[in-house]
N, C-alpha and C. Protein backbone atom coordinates (compact mmCIF):
# COMPACT_ATOMS: atom_id res chain seq x y z
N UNK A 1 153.77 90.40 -68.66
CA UNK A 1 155.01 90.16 -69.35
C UNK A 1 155.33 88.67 -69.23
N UNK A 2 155.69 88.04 -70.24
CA UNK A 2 155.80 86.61 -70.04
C UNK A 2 157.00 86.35 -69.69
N UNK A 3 156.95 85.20 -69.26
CA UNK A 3 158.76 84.68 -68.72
C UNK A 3 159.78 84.97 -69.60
N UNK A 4 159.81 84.31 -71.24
CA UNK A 4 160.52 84.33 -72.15
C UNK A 4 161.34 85.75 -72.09
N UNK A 5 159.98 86.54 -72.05
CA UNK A 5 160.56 88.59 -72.01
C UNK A 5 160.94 88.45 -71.03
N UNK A 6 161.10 88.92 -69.53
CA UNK A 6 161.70 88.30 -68.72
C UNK A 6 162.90 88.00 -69.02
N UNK A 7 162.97 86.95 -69.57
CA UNK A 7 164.70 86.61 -69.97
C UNK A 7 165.55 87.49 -70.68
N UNK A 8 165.27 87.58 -71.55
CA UNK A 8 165.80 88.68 -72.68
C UNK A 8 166.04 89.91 -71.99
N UNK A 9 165.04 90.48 -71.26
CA UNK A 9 165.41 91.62 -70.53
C UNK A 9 166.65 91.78 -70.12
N UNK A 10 166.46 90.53 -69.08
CA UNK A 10 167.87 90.44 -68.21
C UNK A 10 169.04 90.21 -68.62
N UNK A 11 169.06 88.95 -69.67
CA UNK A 11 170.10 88.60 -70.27
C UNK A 11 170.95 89.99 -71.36
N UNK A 12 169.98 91.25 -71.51
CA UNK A 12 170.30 92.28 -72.18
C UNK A 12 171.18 92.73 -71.21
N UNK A 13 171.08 93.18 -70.08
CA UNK A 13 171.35 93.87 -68.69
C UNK A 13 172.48 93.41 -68.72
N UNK A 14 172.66 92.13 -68.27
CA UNK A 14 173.85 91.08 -67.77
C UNK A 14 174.80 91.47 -69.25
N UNK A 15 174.52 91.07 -70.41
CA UNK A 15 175.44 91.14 -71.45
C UNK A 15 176.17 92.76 -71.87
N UNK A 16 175.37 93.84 -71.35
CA UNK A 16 175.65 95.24 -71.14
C UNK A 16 176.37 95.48 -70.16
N UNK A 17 176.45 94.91 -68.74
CA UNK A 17 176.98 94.79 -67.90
C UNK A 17 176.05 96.68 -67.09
N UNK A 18 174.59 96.31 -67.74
CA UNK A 18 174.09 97.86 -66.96
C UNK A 18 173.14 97.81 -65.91
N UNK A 19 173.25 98.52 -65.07
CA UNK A 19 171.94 98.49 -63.92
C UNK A 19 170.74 98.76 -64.64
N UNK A 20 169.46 97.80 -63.86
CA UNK A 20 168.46 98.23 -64.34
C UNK A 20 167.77 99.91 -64.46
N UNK A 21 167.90 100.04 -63.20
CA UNK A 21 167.77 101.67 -64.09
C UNK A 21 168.56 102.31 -62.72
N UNK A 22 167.88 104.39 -62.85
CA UNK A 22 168.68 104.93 -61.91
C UNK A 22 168.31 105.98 -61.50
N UNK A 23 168.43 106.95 -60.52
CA UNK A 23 168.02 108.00 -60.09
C UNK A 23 168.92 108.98 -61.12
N UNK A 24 168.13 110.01 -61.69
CA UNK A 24 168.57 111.13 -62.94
C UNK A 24 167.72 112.53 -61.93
N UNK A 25 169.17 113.23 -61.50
CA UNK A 25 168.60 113.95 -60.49
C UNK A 25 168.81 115.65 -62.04
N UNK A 26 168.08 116.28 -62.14
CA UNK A 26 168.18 117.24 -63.27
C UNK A 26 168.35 118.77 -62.42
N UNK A 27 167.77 119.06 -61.50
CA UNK A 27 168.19 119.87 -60.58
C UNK A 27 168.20 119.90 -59.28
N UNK A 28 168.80 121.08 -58.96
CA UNK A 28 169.19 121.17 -57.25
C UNK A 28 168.25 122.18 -56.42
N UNK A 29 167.51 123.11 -57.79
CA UNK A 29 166.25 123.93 -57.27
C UNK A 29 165.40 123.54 -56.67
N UNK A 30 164.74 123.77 -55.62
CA UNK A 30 163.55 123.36 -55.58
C UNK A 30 162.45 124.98 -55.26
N UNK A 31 161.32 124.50 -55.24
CA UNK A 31 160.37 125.99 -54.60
C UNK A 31 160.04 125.64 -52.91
N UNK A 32 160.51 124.85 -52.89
CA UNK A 32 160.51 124.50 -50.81
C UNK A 32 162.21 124.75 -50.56
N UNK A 33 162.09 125.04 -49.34
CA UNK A 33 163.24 124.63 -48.62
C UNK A 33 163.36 123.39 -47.33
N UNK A 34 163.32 122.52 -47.17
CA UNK A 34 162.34 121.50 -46.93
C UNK A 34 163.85 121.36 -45.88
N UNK A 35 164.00 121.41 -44.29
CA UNK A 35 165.49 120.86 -43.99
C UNK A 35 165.62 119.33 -44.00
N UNK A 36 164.88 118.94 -43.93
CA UNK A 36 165.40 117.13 -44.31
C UNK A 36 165.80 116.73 -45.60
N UNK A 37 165.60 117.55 -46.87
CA UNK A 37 166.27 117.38 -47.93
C UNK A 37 167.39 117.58 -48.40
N UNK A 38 168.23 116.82 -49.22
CA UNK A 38 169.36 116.75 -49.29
C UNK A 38 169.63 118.25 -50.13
N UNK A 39 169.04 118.42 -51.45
CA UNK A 39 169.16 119.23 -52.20
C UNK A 39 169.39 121.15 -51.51
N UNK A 40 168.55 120.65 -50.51
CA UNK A 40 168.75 121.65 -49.65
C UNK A 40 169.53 122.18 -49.23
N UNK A 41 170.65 121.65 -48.85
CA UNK A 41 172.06 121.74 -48.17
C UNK A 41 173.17 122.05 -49.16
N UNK A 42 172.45 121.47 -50.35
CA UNK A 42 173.76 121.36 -51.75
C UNK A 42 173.27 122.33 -52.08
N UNK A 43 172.16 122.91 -52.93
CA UNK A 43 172.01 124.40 -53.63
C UNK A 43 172.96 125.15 -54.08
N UNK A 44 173.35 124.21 -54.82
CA UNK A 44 173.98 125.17 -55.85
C UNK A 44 173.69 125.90 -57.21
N UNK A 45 172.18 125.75 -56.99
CA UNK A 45 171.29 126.67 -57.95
C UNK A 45 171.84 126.50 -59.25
N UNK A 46 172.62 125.86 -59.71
CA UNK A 46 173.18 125.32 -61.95
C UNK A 46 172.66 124.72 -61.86
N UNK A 47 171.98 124.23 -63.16
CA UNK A 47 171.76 123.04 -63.88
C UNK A 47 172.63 122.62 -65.04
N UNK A 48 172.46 121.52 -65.42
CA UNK A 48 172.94 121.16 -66.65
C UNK A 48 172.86 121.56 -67.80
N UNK A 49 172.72 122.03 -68.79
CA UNK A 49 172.29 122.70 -69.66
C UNK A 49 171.41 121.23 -70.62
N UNK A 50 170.35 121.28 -71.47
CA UNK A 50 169.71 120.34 -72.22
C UNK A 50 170.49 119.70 -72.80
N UNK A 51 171.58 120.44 -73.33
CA UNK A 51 172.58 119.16 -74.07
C UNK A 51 173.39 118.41 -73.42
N UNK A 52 173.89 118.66 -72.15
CA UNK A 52 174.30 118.19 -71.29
C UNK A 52 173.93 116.83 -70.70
N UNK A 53 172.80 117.22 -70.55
CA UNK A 53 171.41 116.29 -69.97
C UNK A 53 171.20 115.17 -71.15
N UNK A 54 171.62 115.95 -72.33
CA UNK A 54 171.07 114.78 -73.53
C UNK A 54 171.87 113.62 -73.62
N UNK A 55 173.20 114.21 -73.60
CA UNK A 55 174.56 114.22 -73.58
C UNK A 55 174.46 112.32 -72.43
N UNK A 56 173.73 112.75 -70.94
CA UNK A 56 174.10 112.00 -70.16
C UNK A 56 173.30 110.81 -70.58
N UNK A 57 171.87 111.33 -70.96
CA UNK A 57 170.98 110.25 -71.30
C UNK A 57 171.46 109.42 -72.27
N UNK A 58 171.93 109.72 -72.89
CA UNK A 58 172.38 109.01 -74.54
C UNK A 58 173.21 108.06 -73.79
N UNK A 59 174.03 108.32 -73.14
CA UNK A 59 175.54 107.50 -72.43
C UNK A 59 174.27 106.38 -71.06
N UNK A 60 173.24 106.81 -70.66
CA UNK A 60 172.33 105.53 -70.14
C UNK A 60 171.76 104.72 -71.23
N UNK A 61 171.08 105.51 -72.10
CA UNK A 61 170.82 104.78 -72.85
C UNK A 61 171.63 103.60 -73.98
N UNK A 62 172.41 103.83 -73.92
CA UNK A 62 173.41 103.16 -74.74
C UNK A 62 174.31 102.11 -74.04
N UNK A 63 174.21 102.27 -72.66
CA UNK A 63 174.85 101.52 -71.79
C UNK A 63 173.36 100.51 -70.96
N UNK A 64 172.60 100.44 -71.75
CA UNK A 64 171.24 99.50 -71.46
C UNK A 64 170.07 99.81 -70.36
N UNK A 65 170.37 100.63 -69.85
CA UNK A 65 169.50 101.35 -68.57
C UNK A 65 167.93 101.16 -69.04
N UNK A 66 166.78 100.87 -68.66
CA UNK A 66 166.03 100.78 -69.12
C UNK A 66 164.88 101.61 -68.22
N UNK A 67 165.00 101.86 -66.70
CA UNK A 67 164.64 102.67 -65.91
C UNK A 67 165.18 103.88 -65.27
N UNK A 68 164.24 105.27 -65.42
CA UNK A 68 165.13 106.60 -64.78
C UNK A 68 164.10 107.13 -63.48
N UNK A 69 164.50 107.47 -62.88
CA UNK A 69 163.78 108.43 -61.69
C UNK A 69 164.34 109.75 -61.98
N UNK A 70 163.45 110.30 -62.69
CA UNK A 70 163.42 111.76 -62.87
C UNK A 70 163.24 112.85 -61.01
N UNK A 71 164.70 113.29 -60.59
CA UNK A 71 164.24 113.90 -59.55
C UNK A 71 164.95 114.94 -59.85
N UNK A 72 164.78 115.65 -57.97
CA UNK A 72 165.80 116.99 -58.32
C UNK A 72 166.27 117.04 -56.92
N UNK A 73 166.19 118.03 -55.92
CA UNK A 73 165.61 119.05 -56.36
C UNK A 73 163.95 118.72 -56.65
N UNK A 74 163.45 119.95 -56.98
CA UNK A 74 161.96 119.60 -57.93
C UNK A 74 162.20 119.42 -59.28
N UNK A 75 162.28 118.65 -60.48
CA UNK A 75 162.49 118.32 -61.23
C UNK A 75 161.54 119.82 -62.08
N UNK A 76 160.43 119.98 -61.73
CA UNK A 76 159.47 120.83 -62.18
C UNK A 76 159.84 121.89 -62.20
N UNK A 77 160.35 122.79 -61.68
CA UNK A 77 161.17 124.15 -61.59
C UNK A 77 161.79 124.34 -63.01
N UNK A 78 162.41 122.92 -63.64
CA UNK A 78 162.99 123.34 -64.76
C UNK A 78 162.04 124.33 -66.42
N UNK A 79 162.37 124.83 -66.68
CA UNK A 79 161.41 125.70 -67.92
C UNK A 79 161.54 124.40 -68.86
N UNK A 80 162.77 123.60 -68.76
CA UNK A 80 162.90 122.86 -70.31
C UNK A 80 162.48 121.48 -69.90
N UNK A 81 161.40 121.37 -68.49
CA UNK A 81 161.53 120.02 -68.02
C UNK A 81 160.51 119.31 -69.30
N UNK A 82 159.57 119.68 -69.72
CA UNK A 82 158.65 118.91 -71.10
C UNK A 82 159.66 118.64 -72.08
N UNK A 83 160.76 119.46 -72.07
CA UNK A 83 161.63 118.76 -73.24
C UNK A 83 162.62 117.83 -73.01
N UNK A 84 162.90 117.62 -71.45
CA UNK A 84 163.64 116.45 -70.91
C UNK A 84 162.94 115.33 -71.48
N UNK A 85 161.76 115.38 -70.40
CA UNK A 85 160.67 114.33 -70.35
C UNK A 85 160.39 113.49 -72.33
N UNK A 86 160.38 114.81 -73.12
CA UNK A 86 160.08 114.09 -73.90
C UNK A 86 161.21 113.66 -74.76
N UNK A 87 162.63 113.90 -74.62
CA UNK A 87 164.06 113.09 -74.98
C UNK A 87 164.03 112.09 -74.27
N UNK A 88 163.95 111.87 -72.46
CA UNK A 88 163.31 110.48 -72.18
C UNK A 88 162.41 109.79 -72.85
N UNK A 89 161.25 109.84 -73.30
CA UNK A 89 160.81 109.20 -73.88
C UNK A 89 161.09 108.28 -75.27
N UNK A 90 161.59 109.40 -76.02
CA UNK A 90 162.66 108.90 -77.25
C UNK A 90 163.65 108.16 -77.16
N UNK A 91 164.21 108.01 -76.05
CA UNK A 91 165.31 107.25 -75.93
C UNK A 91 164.52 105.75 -74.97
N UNK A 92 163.42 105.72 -74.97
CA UNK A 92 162.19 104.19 -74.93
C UNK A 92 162.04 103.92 -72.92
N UNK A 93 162.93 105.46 -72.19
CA UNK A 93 163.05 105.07 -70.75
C UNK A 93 161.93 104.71 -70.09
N UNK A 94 161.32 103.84 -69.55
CA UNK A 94 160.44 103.66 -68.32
C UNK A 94 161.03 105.07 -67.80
N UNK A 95 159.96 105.72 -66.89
CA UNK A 95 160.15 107.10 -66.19
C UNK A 95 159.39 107.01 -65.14
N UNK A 96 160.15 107.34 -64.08
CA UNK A 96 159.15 108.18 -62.44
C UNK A 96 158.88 109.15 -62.39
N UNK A 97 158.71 109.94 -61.66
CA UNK A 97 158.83 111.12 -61.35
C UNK A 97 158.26 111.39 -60.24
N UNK A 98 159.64 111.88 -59.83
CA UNK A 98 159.90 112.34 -58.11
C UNK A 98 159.70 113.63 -58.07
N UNK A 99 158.47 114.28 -57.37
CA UNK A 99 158.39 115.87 -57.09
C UNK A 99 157.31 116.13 -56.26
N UNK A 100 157.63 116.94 -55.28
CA UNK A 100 156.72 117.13 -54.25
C UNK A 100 155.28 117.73 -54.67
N UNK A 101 154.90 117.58 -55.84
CA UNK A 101 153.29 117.62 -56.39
C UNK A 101 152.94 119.39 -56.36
N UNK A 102 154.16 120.00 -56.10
CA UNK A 102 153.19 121.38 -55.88
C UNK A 102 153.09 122.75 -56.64
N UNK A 103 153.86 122.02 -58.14
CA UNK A 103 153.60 122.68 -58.99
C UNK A 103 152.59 121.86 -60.31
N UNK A 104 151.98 121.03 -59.99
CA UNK A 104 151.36 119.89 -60.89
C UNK A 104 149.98 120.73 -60.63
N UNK A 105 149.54 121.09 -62.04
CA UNK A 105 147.64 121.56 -62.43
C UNK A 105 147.31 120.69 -63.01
């Protein structure tokens, strides 16, 4: 990435007044019960519903966010998580993804 980009990036950020990006926690499920995890303790087994979720992304995206950490919870548990992932994408997010690997084939 050259300096010039670099600038622009930031100067986008700064003029949005938005963090570079953010932890996007989608659930509180997980398939462990793990006691050092936070989600653990919270379990309150809802999720957001997809529009909800769309709902929040649209309001990052529009407010300049350019990075998400997809967590949960296990993010993977969700049935509609391929259709998160791919509204993240549409909306141009850099993406992580935080999940303890143990539903990944």
């Amino acid at each position: 990435m050259s300096r010039d980009n670099n600038k622009y990036w930031i100067s986008k950020l700064k003029n949005k007044g938005a963090s570079f990006g953010t932890q996007f926690r989608i659930t509180d499920r997980c398939n462990f019960k793990c006691a050092h995890c936070f989600p653990y303790y919270v379990n309150r087994n809802r999720d957001l519903s997809f529009s909800a979720l769309k709902h929040n992304l649209d309001s990052l995206a529009n407010s300049g966010c350019l990075f998400l950490n997809i967590t949960g919870g296990e993010p993977l548990v969700r049935k509609d998580f391929f259709q998160i992932v791919q509204y993240v994408h549409e909306k141009s997010f850099a993406m992580i993804l935080e999940t303890n690997g143990s539903l990944v084939t």
